[in-house]
N, C-alpha and C. Protein backbone atom coordinates (compact mmCIF):
# COMPACT_ATOMS: atom_id res chain seq x y z
N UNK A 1 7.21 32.30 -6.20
CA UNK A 1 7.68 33.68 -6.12
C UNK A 1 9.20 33.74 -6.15
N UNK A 2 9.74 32.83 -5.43
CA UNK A 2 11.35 32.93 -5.28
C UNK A 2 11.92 32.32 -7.01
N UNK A 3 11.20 31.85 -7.69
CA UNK A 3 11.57 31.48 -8.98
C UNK A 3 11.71 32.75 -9.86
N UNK A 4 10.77 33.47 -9.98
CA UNK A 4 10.09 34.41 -10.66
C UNK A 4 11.39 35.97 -10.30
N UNK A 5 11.52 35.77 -8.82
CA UNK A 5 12.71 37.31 -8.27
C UNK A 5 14.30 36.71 -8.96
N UNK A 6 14.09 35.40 -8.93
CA UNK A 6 15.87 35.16 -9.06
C UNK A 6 15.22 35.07 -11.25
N UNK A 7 14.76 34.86 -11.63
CA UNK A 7 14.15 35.21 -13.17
C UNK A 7 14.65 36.72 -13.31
N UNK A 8 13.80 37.38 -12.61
CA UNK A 8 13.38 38.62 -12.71
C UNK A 8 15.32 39.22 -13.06
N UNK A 9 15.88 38.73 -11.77
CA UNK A 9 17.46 39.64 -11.46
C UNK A 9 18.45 38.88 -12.63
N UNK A 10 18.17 37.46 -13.24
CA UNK A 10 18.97 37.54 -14.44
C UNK A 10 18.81 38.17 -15.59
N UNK A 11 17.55 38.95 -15.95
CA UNK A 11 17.10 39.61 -17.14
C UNK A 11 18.17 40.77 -17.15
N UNK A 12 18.16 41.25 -18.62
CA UNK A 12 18.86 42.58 -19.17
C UNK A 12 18.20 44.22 -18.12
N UNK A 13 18.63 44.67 -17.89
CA UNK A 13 18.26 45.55 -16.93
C UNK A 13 17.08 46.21 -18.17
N UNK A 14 17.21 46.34 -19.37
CA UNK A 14 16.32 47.05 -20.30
C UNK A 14 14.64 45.67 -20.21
N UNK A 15 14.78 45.09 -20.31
CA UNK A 15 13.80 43.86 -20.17
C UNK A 15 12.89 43.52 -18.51
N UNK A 16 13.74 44.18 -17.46
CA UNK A 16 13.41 44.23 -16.38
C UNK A 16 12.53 45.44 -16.04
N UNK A 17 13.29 46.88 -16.62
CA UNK A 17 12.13 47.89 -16.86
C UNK A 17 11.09 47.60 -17.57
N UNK A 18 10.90 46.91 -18.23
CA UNK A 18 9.79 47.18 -19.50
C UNK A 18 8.73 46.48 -18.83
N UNK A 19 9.20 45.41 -18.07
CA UNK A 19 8.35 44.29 -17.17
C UNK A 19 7.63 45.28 -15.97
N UNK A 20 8.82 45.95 -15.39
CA UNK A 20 8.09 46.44 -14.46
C UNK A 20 6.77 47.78 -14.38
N UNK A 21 7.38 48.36 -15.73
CA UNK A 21 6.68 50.21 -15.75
C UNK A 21 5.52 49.01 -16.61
N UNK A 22 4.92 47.83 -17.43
CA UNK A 22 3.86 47.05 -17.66
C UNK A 22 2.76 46.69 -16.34
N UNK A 23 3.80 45.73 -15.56
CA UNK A 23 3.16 44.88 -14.55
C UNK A 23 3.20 45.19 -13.34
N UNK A 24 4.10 46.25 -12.97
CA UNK A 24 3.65 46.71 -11.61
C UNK A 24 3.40 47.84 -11.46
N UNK A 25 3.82 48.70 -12.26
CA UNK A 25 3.36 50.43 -12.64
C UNK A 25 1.96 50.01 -13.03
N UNK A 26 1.79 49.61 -13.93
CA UNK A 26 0.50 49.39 -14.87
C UNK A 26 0.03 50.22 -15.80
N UNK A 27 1.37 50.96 -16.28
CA UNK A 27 1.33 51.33 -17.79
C UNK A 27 1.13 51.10 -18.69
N UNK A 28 0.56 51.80 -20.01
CA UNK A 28 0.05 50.92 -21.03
C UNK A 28 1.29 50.99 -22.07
N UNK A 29 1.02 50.20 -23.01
CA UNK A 29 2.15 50.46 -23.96
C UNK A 29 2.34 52.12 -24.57
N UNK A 30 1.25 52.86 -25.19
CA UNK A 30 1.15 54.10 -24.60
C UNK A 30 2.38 54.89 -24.17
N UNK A 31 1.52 54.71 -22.85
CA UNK A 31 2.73 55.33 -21.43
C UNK A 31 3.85 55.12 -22.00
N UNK A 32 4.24 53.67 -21.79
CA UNK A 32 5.31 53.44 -21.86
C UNK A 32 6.49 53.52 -22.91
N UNK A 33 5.61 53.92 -24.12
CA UNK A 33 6.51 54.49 -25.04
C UNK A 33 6.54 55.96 -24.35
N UNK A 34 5.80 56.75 -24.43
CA UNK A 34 5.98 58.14 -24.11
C UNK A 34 6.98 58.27 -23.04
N UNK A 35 7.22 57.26 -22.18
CA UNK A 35 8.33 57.44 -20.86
C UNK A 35 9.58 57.69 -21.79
N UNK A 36 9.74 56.36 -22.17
CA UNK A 36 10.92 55.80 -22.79
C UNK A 36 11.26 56.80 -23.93
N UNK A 37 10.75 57.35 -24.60
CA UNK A 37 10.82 57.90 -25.79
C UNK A 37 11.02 56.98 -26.63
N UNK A 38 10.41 55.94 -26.92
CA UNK A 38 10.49 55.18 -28.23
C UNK A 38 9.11 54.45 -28.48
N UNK A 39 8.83 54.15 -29.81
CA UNK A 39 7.72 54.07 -30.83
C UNK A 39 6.85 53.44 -29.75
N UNK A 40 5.52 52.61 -29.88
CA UNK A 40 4.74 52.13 -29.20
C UNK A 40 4.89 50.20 -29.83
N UNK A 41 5.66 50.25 -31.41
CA UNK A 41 5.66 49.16 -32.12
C UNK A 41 7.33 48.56 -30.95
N UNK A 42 7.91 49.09 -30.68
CA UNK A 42 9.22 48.97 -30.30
C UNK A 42 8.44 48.86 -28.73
N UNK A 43 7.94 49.14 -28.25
CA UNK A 43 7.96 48.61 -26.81
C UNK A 43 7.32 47.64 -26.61
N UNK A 44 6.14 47.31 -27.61
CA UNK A 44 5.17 46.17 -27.84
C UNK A 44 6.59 44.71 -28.03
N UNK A 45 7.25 45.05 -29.00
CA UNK A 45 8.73 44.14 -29.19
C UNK A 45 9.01 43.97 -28.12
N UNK A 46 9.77 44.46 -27.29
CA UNK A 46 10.79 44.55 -26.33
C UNK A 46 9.50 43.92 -25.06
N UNK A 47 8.33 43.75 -24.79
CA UNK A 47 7.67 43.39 -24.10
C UNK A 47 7.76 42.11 -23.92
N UNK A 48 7.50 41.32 -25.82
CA UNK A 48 7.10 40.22 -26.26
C UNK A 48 8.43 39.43 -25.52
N UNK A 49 9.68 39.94 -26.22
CA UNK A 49 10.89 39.57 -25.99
C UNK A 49 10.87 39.25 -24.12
N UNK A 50 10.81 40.17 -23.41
CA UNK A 50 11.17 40.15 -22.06
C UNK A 50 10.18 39.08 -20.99
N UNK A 51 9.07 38.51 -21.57
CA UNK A 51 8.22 37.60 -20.89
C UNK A 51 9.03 36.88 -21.88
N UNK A 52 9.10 36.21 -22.85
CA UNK A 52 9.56 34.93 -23.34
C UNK A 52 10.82 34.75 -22.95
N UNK A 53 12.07 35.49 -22.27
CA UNK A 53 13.25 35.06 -21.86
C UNK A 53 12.38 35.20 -19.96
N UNK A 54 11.88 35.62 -19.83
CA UNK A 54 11.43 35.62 -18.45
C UNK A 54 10.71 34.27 -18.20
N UNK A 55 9.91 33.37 -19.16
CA UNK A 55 9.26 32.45 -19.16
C UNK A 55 10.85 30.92 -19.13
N UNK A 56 11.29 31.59 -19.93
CA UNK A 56 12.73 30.58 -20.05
C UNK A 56 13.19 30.39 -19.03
N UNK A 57 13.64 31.67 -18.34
CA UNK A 57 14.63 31.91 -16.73
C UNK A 57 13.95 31.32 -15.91
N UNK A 58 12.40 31.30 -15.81
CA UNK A 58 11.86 30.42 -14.75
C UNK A 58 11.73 29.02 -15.42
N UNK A 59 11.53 28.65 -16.46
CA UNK A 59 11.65 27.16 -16.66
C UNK A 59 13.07 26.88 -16.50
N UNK A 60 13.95 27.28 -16.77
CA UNK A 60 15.60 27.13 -16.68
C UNK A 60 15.72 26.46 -15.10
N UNK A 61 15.25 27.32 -14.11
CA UNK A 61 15.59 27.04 -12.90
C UNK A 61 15.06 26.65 -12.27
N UNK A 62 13.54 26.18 -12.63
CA UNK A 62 12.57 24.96 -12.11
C UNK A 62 13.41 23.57 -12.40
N UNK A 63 13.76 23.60 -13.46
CA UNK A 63 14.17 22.38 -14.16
C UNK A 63 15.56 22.33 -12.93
N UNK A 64 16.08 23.15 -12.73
CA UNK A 64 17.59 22.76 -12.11
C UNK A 64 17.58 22.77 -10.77
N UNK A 65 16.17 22.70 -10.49
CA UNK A 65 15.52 22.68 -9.03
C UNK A 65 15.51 20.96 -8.67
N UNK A 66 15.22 20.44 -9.88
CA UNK A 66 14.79 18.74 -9.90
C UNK A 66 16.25 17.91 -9.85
C-alpha cells in the first residue's frame, strides 16, 4: 500500500484523476467522459496511459527499495 500512495502522489495530477473517478468512484468510462467533457476514446487513452506509468512508479520504487 505505501508503494502504490507514494506511486499514486508522483503521477500528473490529470492521470491521478482519471485513476481515481475509475477505481475509487467507480465510474465507467461513460461517466467519466461525460464529467470531464471529453470523448469516451480519449479517456479510454488517458486510462491506458495512467496504470502503465502507475505500474512503472511502483516498479521504480520497489526496485530502489532493494
Amino acid at each position: 500500500l505505501q508503494f502504490l500512495e507514494k506511486a499514486l502522489s508522483e503521477l500528473k495530477e490529470e492521470e491521478r484523476m482519471i485513476l481515481q473517478m475509475f477505481y475509487y468512484e467507480e465510474l465507467n468510462i461513460k461517466e467519466i467522459a461525460e464529467s470531464l467533457l471529453i470523448p469516451e476514446g480519449t479517456v479510454k487513452s488517458r486510462l491506458f496511459t495512467a496504470r502503465n506509468r502507475l505500474s512503472a512508479k511502483i516498479k521504480e520504487l520497489m526496485e530502489a527499495r532493494r
